[in-house]
C-alpha atoms as a PDB file:
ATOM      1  CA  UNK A   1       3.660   0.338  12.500  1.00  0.00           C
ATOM      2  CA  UNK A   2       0.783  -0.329   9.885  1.00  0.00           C
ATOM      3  CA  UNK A   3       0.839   0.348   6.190  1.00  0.00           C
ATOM      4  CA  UNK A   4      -2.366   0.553   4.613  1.00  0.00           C
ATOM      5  CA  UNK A   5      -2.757   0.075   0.651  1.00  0.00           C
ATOM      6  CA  UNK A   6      -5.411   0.168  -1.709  1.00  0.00           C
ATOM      7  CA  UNK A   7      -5.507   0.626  -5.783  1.00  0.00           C
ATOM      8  CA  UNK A   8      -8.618   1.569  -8.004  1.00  0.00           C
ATOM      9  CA  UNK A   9      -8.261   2.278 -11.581  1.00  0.00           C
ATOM     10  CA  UNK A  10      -6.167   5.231 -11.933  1.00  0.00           C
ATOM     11  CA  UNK A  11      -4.747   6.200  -8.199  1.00  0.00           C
ATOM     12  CA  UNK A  12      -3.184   3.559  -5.580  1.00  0.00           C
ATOM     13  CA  UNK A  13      -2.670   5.215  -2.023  1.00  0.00           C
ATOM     14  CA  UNK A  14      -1.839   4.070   1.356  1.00  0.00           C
ATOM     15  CA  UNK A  15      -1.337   5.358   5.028  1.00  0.00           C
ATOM     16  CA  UNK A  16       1.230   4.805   7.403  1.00  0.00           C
ATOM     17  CA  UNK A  17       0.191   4.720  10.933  1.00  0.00           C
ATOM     18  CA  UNK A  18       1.250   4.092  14.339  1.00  0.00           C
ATOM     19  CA  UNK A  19      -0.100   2.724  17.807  1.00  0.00           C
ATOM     20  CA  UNK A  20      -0.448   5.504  20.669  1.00  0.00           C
ATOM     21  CA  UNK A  21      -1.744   4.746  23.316  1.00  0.00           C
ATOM     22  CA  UNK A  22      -4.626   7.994  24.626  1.00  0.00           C
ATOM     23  CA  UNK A  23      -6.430   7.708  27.698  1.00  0.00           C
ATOM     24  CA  UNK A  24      -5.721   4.146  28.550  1.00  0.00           C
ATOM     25  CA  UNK A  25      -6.485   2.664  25.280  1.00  0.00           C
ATOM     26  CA  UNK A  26      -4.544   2.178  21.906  1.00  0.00           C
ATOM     27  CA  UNK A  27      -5.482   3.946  18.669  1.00  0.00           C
ATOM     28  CA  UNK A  28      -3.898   3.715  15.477  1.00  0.00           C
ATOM     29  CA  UNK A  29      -3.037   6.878  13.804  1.00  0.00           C
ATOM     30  CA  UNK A  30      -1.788   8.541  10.782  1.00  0.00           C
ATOM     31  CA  UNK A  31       1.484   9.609  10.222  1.00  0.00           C
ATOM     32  CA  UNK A  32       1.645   9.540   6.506  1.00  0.00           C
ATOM     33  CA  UNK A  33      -0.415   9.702   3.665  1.00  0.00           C
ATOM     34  CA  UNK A  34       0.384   8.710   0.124  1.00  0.00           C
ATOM     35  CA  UNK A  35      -1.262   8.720  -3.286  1.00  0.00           C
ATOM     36  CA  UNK A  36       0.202   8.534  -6.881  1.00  0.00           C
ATOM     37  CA  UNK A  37      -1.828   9.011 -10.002  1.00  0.00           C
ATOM     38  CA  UNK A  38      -1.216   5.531 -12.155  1.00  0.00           C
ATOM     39  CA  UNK A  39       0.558   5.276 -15.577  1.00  0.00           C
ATOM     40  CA  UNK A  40      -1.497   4.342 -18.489  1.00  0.00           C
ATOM     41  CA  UNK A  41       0.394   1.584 -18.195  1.00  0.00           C
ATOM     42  CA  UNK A  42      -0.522   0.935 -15.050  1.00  0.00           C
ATOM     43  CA  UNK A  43      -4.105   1.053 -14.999  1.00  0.00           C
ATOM     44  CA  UNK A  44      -4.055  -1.932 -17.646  1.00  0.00           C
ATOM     45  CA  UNK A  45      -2.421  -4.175 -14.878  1.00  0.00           C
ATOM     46  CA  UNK A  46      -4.737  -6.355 -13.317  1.00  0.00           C
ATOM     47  CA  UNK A  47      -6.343  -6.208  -9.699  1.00  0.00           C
ATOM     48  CA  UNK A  48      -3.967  -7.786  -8.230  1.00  0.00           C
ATOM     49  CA  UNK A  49      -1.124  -6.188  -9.312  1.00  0.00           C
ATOM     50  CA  UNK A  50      -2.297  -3.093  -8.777  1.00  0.00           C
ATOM     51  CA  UNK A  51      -3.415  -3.597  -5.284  1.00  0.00           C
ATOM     52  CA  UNK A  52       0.923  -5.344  -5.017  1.00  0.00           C
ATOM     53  CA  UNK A  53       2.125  -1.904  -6.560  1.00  0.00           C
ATOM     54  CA  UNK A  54       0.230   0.194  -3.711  1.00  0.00           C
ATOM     55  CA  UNK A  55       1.967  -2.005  -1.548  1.00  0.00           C
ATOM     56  CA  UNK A  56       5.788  -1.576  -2.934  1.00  0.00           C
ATOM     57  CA  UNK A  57       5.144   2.261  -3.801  1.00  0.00           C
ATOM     58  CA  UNK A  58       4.196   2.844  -0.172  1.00  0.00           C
ATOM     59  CA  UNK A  59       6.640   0.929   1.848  1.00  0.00           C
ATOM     60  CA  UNK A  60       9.129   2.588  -0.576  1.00  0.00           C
ATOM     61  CA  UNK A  61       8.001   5.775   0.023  1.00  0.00           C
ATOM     62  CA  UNK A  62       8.288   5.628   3.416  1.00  0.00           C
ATOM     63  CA  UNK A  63      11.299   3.758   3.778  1.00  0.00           C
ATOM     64  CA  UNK A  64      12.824   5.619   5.853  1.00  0.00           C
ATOM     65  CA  UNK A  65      10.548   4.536   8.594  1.00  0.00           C
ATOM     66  CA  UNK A  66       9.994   1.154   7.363  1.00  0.00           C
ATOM     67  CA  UNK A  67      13.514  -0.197   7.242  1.00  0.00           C
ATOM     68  CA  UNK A  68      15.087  -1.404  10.342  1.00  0.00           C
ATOM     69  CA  UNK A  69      11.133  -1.051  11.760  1.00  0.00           C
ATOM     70  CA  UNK A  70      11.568  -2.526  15.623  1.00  0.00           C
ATOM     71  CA  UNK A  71       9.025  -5.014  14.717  1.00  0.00           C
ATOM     72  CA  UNK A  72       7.272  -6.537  11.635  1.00  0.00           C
ATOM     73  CA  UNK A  73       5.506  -3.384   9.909  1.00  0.00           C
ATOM     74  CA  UNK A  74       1.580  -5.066   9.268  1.00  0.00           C
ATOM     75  CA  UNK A  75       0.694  -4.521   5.909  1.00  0.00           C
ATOM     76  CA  UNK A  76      -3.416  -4.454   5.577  1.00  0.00           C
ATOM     77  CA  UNK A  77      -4.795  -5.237   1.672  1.00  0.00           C
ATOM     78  CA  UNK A  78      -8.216  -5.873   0.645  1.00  0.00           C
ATOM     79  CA  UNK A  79      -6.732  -8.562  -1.835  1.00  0.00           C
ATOM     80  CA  UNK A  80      -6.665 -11.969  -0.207  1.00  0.00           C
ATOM     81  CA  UNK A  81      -4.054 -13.479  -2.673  1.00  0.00           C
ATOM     82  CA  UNK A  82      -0.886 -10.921  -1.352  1.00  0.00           C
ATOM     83  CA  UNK A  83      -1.234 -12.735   1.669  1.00  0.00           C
ATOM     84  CA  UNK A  84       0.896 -15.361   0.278  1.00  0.00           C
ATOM     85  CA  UNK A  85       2.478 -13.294  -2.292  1.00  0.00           C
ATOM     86  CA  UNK A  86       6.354 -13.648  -1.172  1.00  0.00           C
ATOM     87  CA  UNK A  87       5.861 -17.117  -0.992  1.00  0.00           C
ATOM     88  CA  UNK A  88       4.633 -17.558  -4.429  1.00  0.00           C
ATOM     89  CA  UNK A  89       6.916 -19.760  -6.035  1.00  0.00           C
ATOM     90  CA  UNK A  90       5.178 -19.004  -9.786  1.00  0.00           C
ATOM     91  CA  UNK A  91       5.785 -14.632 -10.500  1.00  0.00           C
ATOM     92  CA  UNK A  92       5.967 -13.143 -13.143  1.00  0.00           C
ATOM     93  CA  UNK A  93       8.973 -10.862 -13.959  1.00  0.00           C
ATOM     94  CA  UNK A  94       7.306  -7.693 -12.854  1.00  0.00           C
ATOM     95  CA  UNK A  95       6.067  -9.208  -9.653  1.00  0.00           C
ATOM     96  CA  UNK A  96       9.839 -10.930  -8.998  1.00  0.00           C
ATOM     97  CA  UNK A  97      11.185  -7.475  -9.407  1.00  0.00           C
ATOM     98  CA  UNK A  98       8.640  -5.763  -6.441  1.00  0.00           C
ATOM     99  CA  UNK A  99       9.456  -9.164  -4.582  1.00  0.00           C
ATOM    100  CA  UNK A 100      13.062  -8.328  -4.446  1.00  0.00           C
ATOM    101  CA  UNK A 101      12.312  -4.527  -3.402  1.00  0.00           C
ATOM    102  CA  UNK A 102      10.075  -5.724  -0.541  1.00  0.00           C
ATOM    103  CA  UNK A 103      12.876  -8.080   0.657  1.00  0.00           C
ATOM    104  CA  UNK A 104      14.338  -4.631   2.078  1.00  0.00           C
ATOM    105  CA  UNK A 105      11.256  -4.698   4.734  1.00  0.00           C
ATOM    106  CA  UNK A 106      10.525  -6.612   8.168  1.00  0.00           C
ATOM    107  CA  UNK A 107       6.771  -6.733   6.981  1.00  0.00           C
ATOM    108  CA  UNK A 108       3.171  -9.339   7.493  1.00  0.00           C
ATOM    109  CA  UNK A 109       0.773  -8.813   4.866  1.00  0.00           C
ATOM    110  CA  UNK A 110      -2.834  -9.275   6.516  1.00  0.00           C
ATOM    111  CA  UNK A 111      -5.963  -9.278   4.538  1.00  0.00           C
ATOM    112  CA  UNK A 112      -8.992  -7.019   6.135  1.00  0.00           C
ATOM    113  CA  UNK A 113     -12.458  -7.873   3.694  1.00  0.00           C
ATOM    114  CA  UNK A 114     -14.535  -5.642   2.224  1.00  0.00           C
ATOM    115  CA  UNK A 115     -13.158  -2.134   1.415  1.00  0.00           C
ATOM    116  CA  UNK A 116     -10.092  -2.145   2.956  1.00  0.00           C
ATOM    117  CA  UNK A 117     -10.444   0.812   5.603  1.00  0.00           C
ATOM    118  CA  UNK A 118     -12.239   4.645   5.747  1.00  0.00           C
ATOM    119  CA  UNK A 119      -8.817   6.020   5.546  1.00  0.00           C
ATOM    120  CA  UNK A 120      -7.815   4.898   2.435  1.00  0.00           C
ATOM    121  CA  UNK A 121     -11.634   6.427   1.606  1.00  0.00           C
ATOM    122  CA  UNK A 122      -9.921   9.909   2.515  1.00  0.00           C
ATOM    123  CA  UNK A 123      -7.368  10.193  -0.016  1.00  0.00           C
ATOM    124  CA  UNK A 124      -8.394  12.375  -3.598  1.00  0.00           C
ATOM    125  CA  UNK A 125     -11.168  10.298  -5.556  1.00  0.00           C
ATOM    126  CA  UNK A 126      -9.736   9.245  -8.679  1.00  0.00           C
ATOM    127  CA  UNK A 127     -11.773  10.973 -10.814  1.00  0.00           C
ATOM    128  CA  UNK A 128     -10.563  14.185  -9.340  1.00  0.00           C
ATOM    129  CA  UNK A 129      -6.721  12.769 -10.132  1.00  0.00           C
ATOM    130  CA  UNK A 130      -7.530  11.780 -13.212  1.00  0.00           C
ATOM    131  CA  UNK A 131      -8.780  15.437 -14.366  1.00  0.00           C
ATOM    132  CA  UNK A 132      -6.786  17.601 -12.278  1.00  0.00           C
ATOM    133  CA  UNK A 133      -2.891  15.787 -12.223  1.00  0.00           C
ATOM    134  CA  UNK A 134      -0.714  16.187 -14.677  1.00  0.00           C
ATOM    135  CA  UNK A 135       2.413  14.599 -13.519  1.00  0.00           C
ATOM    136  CA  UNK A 136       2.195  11.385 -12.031  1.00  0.00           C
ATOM    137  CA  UNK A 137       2.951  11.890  -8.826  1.00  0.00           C
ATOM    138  CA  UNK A 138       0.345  13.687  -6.156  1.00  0.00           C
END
């Protein structure tokens, strides 16, 4: 399995996916989609920790496939510094508290440059969430 993450100012959002194999060659594709409007306190955290809370809201949400995953689940980020995130001796106490939640997973953060995929591209523009939602959750 493959969990794709990304954050922008208001929304984070990530897709699950899976590798089938179709005519002799292996595809990855969706199972899940997830997005969630950010707190207002949210959207003052930095990059970083925005990009980290797509990551812990989405294996979360799909824990139910992610725990006891048959192999390491990948975990793709456009932020370079998660890559070493769990073994970051220096957190702070918000990021030590989403460290001990991902301890639940079997996971390999990998960093893919540039904008992280199309995918993540598909999911509601945040301007649209930020007008339309009115509970956090989408």
């Amino acid at each position: 399995m493959r969990v794709e993450t990304d954050a922008s100012a208001f929304v984070i959002g990530g897709i699950l996916t899976q590798q089938f194999e179709i005519n002799g060659h292996l595809h990855w594709l969706p199972v899940a989609y997830y997005s969630k409007k950010l707190l207002d306190m949210e959207t003052r955290y930095g990059t970083g920790e925005q990009e980290l809370l797509a990551i812990v809201e989405a294996m979360h949400h799909w824990r139910h496939y992610c725990r006891g995953a048959r192999y390491p689940i990948v975990v793709l980020t456009d932020h370079a510094n998660l890559v070493w995130f769990m073994t970051t001796p220096n957190l702070t106490r918000r990021q030590l508290k989403w460290a001990e939640k991902l301890t639940e997973y079997d996971f390999n953060v990998t960093y893919q440059e540039g904008d992280l995929t199309m995918n993540c591209r598909r999911l509601p523009p945040p301007r649209l969430l930020q007008k339309r939602c009115d509970s956090p959750s989408v």
